[in-house]
C-alpha atoms as a PDB file:
ATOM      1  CA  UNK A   1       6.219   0.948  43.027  1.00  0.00           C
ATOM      2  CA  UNK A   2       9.888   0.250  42.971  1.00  0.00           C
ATOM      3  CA  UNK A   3      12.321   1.103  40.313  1.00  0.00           C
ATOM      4  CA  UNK A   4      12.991  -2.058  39.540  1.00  0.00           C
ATOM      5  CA  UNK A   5      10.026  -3.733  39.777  1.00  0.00           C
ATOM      6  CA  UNK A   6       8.812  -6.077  36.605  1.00  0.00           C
ATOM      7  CA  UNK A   7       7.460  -3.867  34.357  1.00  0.00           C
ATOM      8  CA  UNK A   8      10.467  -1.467  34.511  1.00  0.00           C
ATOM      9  CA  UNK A   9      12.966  -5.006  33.907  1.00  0.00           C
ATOM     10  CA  UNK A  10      10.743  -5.780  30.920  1.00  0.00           C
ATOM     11  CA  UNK A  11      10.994  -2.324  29.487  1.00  0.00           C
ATOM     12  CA  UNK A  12      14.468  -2.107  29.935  1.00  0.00           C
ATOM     13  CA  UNK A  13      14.629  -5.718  28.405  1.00  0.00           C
ATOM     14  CA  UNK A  14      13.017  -4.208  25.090  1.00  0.00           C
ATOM     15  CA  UNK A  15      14.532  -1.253  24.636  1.00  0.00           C
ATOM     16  CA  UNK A  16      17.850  -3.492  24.774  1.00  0.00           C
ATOM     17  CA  UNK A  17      16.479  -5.928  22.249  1.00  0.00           C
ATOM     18  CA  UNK A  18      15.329  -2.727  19.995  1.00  0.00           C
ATOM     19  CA  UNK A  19      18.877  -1.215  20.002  1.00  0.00           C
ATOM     20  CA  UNK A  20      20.322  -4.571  19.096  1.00  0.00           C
ATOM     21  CA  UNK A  21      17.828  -5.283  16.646  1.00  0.00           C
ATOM     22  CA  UNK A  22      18.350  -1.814  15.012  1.00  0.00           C
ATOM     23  CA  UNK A  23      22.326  -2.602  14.981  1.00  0.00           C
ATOM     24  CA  UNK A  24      21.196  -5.933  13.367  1.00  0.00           C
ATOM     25  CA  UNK A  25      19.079  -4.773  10.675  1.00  0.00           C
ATOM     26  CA  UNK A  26      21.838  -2.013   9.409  1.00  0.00           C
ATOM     27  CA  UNK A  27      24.501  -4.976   8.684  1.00  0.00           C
ATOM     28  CA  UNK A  28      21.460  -7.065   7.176  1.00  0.00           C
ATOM     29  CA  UNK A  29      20.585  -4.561   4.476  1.00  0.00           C
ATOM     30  CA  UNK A  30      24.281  -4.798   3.565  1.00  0.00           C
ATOM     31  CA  UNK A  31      24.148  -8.311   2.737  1.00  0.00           C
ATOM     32  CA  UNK A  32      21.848  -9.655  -0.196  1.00  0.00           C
ATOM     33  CA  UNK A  33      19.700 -11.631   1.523  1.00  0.00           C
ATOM     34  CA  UNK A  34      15.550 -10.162   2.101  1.00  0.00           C
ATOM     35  CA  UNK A  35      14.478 -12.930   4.810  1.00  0.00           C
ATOM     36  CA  UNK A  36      16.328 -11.871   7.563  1.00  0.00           C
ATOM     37  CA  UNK A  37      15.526  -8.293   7.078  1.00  0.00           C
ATOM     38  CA  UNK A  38      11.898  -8.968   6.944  1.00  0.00           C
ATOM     39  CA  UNK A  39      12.375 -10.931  10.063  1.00  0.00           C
ATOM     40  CA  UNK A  40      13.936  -8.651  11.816  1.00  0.00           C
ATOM     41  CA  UNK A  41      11.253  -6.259  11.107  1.00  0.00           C
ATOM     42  CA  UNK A  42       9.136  -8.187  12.224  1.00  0.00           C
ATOM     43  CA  UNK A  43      10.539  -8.605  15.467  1.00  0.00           C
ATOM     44  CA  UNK A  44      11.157  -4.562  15.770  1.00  0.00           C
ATOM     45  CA  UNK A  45       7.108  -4.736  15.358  1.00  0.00           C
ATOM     46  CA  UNK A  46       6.584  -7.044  18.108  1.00  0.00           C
ATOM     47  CA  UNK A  47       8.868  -5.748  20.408  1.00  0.00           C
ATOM     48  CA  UNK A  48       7.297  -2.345  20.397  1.00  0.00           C
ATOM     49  CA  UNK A  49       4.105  -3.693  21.186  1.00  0.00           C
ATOM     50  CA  UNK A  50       5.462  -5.850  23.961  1.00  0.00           C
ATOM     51  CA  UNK A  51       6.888  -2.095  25.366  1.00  0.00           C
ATOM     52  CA  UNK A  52       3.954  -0.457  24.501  1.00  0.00           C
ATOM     53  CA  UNK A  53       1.597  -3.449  26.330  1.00  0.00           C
ATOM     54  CA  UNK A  54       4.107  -3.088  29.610  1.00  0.00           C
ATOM     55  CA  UNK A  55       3.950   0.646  29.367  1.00  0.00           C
ATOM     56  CA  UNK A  56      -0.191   1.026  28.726  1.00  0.00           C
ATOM     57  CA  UNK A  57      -0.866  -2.395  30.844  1.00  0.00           C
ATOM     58  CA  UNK A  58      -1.681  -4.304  28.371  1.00  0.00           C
ATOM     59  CA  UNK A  59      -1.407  -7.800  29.035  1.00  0.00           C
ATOM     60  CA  UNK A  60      -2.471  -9.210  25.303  1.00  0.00           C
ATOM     61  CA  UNK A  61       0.620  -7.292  24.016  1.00  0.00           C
ATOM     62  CA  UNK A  62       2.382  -8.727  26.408  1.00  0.00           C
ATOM     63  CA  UNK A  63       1.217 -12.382  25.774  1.00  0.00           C
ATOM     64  CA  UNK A  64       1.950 -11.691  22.379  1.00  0.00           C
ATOM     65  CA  UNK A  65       5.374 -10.889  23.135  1.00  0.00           C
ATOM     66  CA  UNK A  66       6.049 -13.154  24.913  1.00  0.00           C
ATOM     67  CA  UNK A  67       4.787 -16.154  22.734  1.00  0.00           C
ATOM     68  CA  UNK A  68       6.883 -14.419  19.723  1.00  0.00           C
ATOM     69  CA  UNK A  69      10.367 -14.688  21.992  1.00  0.00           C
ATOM     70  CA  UNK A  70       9.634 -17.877  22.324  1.00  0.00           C
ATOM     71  CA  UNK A  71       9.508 -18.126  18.266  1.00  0.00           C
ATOM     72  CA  UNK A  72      12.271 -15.698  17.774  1.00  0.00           C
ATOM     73  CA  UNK A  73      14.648 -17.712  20.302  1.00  0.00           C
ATOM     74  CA  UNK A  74      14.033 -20.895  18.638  1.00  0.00           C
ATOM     75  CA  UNK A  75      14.565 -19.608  15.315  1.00  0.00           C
ATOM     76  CA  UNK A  76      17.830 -18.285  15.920  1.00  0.00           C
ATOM     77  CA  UNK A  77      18.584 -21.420  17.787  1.00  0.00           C
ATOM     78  CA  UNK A  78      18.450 -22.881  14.719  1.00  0.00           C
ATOM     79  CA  UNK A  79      20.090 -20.785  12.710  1.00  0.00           C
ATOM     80  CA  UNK A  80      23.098 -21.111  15.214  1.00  0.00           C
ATOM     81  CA  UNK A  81      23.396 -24.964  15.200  1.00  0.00           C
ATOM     82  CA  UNK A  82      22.532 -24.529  11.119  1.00  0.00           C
ATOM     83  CA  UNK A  83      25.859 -22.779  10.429  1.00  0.00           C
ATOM     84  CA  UNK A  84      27.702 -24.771  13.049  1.00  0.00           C
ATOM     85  CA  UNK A  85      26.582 -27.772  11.366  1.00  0.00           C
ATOM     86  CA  UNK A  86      25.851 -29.346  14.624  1.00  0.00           C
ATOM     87  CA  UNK A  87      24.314 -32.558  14.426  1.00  0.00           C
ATOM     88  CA  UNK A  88      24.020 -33.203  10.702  1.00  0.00           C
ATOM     89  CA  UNK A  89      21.760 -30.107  10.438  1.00  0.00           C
ATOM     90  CA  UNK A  90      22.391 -29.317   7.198  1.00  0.00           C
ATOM     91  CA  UNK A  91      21.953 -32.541   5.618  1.00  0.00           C
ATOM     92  CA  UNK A  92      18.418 -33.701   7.418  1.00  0.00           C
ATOM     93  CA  UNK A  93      17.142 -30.154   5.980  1.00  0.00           C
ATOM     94  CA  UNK A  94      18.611 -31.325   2.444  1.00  0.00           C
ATOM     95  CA  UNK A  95      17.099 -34.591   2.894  1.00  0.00           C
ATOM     96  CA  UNK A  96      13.501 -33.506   3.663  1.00  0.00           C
ATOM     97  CA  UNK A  97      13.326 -30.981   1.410  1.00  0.00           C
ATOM     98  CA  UNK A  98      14.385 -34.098  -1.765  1.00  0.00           C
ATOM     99  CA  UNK A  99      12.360 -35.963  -0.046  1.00  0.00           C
ATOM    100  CA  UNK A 100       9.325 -33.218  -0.543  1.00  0.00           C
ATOM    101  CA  UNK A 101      10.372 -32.574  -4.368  1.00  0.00           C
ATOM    102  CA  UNK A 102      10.186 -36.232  -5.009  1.00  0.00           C
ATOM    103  CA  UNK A 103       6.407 -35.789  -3.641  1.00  0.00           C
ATOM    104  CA  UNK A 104       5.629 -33.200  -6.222  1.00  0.00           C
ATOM    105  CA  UNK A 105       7.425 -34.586  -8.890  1.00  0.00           C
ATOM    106  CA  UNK A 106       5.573 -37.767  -8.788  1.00  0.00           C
ATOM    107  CA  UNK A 107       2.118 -35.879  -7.849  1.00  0.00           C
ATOM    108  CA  UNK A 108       2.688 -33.793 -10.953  1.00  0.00           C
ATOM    109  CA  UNK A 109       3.577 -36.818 -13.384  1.00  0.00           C
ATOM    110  CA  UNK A 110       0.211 -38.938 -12.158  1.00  0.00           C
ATOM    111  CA  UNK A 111      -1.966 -36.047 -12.882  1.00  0.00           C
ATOM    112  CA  UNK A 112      -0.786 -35.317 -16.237  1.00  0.00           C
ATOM    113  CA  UNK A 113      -3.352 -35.765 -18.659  1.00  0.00           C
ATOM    114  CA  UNK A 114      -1.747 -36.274 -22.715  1.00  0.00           C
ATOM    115  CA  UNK A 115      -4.365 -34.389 -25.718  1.00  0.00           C
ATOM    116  CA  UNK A 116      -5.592 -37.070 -27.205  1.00  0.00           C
ATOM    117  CA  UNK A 117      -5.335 -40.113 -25.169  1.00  0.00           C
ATOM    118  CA  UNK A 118      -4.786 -41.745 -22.071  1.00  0.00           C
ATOM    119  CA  UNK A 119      -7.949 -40.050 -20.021  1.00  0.00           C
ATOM    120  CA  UNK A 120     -10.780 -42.385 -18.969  1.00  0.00           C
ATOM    121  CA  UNK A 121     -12.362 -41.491 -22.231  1.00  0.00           C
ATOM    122  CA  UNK A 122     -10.455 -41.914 -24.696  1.00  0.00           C
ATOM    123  CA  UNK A 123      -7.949 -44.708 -24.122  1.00  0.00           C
ATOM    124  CA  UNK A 124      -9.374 -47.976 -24.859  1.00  0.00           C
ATOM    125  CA  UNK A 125      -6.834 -50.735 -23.264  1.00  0.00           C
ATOM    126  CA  UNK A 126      -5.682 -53.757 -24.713  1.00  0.00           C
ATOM    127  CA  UNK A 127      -7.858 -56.081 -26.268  1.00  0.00           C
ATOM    128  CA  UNK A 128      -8.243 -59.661 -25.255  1.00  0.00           C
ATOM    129  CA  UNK A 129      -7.192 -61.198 -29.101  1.00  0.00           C
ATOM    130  CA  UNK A 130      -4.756 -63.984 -29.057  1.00  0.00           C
ATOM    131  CA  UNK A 131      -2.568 -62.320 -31.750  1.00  0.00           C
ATOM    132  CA  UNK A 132      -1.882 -58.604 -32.829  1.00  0.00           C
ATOM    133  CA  UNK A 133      -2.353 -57.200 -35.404  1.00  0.00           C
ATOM    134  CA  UNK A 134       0.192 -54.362 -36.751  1.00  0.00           C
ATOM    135  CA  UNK A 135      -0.758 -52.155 -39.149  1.00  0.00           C
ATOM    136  CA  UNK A 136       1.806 -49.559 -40.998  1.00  0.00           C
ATOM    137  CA  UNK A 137       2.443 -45.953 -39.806  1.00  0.00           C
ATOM    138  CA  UNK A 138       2.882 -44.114 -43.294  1.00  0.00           C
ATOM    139  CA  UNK A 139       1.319 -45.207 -46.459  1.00  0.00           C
END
């Protein structure tokens, strides 16, 4: 077996991404923001097990690690073209998410149900009279 054969690329690979990704998560716990952090973490998880699948021949770990790259590059794909506002980024985001709110708004206002009236059993509707009748409100 060669020194530079795929399993010692992929190793090498990893133990790049986990010094990076160290150097990464130090400047992220001095912002205020927990997502990132948590992300990163996450990532430090999975790229351990990606070393420790290439290292122990594991090829699940591997698999693994390599479907999560493929996560982890398109998330930060995103990120990039999020705060380069390329493409109107920023504002389809801001439009989906109104979009959603105006869902649950509207969900939340049709399933509101008043004490004392308007359910299916207490709420009589209007009655077929030709005139009304009003009646007074304090005696």
């Amino acid at each position: 077996m060669g020194c530079c054969s795929g399993r010692c690329t992929l190793a090498f690979i990893c133990g790049i991404q986990l010094i990076s990704i160290l150097e990464r998560q130090i400047f992220d716990f001095l912002g205020y923001q927990w997502a990132p952090i948590l992300t990163n973490f996450m990532h430090i998880i999975t790229v351990i097990l990606g070393l420790f699948g290439t290292v122990q021949f594991r090829p699940r770990y591997v698999t693994g690690y390599a479907a999560w790259m493929v996560l982890w590059v398109s998330w930060n794909v995103f990120i990039i073209c999020f705060y380069l506002e390329v493409g109107d980024l920023s504002k389809l985001a801001g439009f989906i998410y109104a979009c959603y709110v105006v869902k649950l708004i509207s969900e939340e206002e049709d399933s509101f149900d008043f004490i004392g009236g308007f359910d299916s059993y207490g709420y009589q509707g209007p009655q077929k009279t030709s005139h009304l009748q009003l009646q007074p409100m304090y005696m």
